[in-house]
PDB file of N, CA and C in Angstrom:
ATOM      1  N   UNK A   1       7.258  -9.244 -14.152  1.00  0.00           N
ATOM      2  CA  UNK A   1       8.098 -10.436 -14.103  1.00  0.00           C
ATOM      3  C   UNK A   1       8.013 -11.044 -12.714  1.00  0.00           C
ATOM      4  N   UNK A   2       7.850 -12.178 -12.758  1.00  0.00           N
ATOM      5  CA  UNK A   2       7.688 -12.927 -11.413  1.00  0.00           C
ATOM      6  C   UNK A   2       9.085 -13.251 -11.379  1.00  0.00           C
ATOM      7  N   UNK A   3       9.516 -13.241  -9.524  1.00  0.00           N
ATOM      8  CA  UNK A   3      11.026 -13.249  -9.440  1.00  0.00           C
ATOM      9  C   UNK A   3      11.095 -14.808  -9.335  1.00  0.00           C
ATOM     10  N   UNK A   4       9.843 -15.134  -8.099  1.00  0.00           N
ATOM     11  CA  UNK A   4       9.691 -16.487  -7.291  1.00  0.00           C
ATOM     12  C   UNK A   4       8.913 -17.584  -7.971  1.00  0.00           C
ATOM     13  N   UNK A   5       9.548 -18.486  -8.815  1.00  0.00           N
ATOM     14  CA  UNK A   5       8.599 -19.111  -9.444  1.00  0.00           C
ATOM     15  C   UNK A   5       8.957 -20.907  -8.834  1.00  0.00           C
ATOM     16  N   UNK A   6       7.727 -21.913  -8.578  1.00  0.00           N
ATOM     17  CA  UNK A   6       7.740 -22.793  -8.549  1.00  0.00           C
ATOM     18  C   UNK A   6       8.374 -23.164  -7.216  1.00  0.00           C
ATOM     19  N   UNK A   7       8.640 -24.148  -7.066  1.00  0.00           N
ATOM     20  CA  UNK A   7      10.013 -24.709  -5.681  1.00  0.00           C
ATOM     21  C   UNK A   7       9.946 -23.199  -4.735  1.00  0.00           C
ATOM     22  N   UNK A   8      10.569 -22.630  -5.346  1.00  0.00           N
ATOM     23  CA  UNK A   8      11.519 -21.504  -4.550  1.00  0.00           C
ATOM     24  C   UNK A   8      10.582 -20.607  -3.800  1.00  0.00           C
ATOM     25  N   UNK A   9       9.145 -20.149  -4.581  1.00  0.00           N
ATOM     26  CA  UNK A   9       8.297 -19.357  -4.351  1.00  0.00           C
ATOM     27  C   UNK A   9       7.306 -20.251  -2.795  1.00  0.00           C
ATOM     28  N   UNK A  10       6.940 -21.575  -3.348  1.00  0.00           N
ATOM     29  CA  UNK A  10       6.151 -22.109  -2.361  1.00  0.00           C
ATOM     30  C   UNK A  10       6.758 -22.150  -0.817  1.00  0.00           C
ATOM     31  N   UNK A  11       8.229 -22.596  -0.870  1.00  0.00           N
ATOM     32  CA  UNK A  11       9.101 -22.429  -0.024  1.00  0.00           C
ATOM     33  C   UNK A  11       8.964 -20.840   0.558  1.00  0.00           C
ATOM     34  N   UNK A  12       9.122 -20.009   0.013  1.00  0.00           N
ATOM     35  CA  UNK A  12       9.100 -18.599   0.425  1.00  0.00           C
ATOM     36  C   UNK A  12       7.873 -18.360   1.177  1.00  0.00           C
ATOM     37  N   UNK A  13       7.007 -18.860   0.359  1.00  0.00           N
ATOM     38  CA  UNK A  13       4.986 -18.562   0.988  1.00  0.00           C
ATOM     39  C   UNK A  13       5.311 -19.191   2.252  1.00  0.00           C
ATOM     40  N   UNK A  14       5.623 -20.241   2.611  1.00  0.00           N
ATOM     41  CA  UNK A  14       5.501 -20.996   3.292  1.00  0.00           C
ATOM     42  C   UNK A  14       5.827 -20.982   4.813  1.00  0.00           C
ATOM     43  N   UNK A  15       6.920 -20.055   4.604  1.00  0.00           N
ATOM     44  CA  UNK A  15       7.859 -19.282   5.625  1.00  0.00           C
ATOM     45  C   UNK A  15       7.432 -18.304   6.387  1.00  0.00           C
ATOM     46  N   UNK A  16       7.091 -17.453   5.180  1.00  0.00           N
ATOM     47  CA  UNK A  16       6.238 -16.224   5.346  1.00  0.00           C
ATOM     48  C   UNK A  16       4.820 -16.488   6.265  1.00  0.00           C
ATOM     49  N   UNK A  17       4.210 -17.288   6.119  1.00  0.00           N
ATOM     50  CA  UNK A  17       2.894 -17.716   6.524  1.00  0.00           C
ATOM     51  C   UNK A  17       2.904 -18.152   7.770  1.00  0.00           C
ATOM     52  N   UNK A  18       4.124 -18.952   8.107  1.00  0.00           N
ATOM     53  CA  UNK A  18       4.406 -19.514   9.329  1.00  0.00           C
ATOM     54  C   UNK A  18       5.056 -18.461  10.683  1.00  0.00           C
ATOM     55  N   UNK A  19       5.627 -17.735   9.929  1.00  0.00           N
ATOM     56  CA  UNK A  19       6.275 -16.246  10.660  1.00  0.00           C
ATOM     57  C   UNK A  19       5.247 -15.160  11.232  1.00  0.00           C
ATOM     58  N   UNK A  20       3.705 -15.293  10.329  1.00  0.00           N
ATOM     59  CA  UNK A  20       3.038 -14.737  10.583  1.00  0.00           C
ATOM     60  C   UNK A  20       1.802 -14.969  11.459  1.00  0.00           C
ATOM     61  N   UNK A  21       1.872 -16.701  11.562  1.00  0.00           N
ATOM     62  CA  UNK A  21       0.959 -16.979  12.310  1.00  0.00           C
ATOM     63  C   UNK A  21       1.485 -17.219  13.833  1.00  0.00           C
ATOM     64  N   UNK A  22       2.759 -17.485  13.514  1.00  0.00           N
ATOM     65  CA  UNK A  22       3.630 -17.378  15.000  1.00  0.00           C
ATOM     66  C   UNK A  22       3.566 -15.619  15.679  1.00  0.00           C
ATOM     67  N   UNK A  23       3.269 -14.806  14.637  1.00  0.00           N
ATOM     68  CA  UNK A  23       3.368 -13.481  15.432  1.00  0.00           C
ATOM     69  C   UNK A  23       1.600 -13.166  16.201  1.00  0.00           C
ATOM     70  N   UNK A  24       1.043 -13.551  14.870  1.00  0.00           N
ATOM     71  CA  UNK A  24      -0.625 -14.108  15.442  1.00  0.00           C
ATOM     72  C   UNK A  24      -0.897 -14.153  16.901  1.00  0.00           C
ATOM     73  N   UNK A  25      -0.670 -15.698  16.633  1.00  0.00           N
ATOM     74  CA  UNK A  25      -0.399 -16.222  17.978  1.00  0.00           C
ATOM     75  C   UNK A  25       0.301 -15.723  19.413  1.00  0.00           C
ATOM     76  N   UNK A  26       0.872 -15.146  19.043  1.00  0.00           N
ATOM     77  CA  UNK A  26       2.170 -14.522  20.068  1.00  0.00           C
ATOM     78  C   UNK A  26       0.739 -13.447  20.930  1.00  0.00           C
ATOM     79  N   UNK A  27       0.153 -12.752  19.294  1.00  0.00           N
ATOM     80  CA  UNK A  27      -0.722 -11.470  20.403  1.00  0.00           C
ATOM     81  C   UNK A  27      -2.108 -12.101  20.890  1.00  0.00           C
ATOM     82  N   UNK A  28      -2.000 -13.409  20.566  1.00  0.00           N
ATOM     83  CA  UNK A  28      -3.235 -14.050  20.757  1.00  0.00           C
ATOM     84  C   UNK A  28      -4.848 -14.439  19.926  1.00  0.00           C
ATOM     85  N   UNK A  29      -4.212 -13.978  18.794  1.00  0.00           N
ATOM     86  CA  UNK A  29      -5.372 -14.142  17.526  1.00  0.00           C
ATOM     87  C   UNK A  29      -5.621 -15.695  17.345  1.00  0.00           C
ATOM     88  N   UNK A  30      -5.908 -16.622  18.075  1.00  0.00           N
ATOM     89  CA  UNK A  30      -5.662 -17.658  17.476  1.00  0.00           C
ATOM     90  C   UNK A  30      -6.496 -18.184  15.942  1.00  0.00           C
ATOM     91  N   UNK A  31      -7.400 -17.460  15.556  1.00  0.00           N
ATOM     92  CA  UNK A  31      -8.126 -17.688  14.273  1.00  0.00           C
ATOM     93  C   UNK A  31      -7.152 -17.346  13.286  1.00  0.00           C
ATOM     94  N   UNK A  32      -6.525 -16.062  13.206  1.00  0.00           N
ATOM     95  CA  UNK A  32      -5.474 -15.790  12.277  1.00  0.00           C
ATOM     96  C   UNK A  32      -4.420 -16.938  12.113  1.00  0.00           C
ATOM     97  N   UNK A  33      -3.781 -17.110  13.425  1.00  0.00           N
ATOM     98  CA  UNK A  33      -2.681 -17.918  13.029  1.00  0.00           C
ATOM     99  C   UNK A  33      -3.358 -19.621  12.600  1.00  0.00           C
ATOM    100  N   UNK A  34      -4.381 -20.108  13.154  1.00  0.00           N
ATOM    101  CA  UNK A  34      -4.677 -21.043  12.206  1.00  0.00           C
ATOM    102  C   UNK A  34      -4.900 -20.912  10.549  1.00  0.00           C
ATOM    103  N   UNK A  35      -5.505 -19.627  10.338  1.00  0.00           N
ATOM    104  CA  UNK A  35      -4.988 -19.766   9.052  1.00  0.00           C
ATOM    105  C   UNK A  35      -3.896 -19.792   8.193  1.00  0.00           C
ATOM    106  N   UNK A  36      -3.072 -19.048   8.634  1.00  0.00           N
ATOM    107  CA  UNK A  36      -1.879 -18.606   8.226  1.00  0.00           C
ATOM    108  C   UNK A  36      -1.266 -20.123   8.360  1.00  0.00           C
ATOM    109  N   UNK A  37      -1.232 -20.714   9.258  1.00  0.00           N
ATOM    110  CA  UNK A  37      -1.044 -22.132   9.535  1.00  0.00           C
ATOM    111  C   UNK A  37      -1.195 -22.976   7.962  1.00  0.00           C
ATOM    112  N   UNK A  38      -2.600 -22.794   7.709  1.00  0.00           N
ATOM    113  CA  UNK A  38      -3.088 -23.560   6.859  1.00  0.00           C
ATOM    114  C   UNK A  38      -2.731 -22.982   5.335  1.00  0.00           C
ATOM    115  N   UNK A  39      -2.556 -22.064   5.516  1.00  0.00           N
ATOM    116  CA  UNK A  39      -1.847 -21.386   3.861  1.00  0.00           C
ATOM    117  C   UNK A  39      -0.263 -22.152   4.121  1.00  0.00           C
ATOM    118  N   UNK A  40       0.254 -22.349   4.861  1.00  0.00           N
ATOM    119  CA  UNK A  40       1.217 -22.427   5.140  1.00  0.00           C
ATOM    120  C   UNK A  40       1.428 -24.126   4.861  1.00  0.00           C
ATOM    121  N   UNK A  41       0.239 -24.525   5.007  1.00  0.00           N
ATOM    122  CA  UNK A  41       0.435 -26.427   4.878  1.00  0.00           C
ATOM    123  C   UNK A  41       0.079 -26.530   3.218  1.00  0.00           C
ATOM    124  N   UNK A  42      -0.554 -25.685   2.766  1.00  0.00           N
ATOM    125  CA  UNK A  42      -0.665 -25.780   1.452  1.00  0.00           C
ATOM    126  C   UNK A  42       0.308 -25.532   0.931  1.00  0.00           C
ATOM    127  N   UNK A  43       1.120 -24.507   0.842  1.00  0.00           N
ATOM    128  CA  UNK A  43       2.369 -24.503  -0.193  1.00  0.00           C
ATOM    129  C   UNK A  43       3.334 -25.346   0.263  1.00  0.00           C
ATOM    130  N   UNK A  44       3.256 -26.179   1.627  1.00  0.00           N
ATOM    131  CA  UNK A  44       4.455 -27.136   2.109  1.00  0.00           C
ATOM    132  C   UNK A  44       3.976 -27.913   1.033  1.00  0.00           C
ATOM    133  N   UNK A  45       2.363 -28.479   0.894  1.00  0.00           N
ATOM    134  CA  UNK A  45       1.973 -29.261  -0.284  1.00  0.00           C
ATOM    135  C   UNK A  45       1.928 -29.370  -1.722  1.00  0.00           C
ATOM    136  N   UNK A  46       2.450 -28.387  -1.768  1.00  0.00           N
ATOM    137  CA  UNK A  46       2.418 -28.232  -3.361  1.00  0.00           C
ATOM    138  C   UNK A  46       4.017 -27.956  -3.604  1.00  0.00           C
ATOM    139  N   UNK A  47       4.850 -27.721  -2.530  1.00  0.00           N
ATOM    140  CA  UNK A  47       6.425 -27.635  -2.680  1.00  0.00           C
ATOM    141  C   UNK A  47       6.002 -29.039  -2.695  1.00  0.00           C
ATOM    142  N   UNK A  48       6.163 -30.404  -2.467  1.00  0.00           N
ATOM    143  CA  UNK A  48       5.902 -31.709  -2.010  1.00  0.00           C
ATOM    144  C   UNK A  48       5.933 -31.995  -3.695  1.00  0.00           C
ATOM    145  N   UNK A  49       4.710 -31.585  -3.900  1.00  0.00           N
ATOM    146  CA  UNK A  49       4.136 -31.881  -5.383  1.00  0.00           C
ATOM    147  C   UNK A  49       5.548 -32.062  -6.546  1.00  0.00           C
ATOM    148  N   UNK A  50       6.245 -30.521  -6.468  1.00  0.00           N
ATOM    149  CA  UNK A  50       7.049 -30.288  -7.367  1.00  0.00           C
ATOM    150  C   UNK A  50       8.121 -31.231  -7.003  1.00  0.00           C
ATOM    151  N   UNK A  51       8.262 -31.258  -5.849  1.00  0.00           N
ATOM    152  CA  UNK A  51       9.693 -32.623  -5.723  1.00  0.00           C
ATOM    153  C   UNK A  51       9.654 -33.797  -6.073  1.00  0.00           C
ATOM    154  N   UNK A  52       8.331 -33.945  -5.980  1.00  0.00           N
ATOM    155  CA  UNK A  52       7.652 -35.761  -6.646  1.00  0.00           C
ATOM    156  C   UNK A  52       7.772 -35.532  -8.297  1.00  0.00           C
ATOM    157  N   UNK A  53       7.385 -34.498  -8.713  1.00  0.00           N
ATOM    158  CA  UNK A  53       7.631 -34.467 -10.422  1.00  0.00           C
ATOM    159  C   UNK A  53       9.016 -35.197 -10.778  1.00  0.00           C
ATOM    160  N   UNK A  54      10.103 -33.702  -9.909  1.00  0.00           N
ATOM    161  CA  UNK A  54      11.091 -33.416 -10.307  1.00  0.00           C
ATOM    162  C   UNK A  54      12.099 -35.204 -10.328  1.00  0.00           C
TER     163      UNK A  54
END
C-alpha cells in the first residue's frame, strides 16, 4: 500500500531531495547535490502539474 500518493508524496520527494543535497553540499559533493537539486525541481514540477488539474 502506498501511504504517499499524488500532491502529498511529490511534496515529500521534494523536501527530502533538497535536505539531501544541502547535506551534499555542506561536505562538498557538489555533483550530488546538483542532482538531488534536480530530482528535487522535478517533483516541485509535477506537484505544479497536480495543482493546475486540481
Amino acid at each position: 500500500m502506498d501511504v504517499f500518493i499524488g500532491a502529498e508524496h511529490e511534496r515529500f520527494v521534494a523536501e527530502m531531495c533538497l535536505r539531501a543535497a544541502f547535506k551534499k553540499l555542506k561536505v562538498g559533493d557538489v555533483y550530488l547535490a546538483v542532482k538531488r537539486t534536480e530530482d528535487a525541481l522535478r517533483s516541485l514540477k509535477v506537484l505544479q502539474e497536480i495543482k493546475k488539474a486540481n
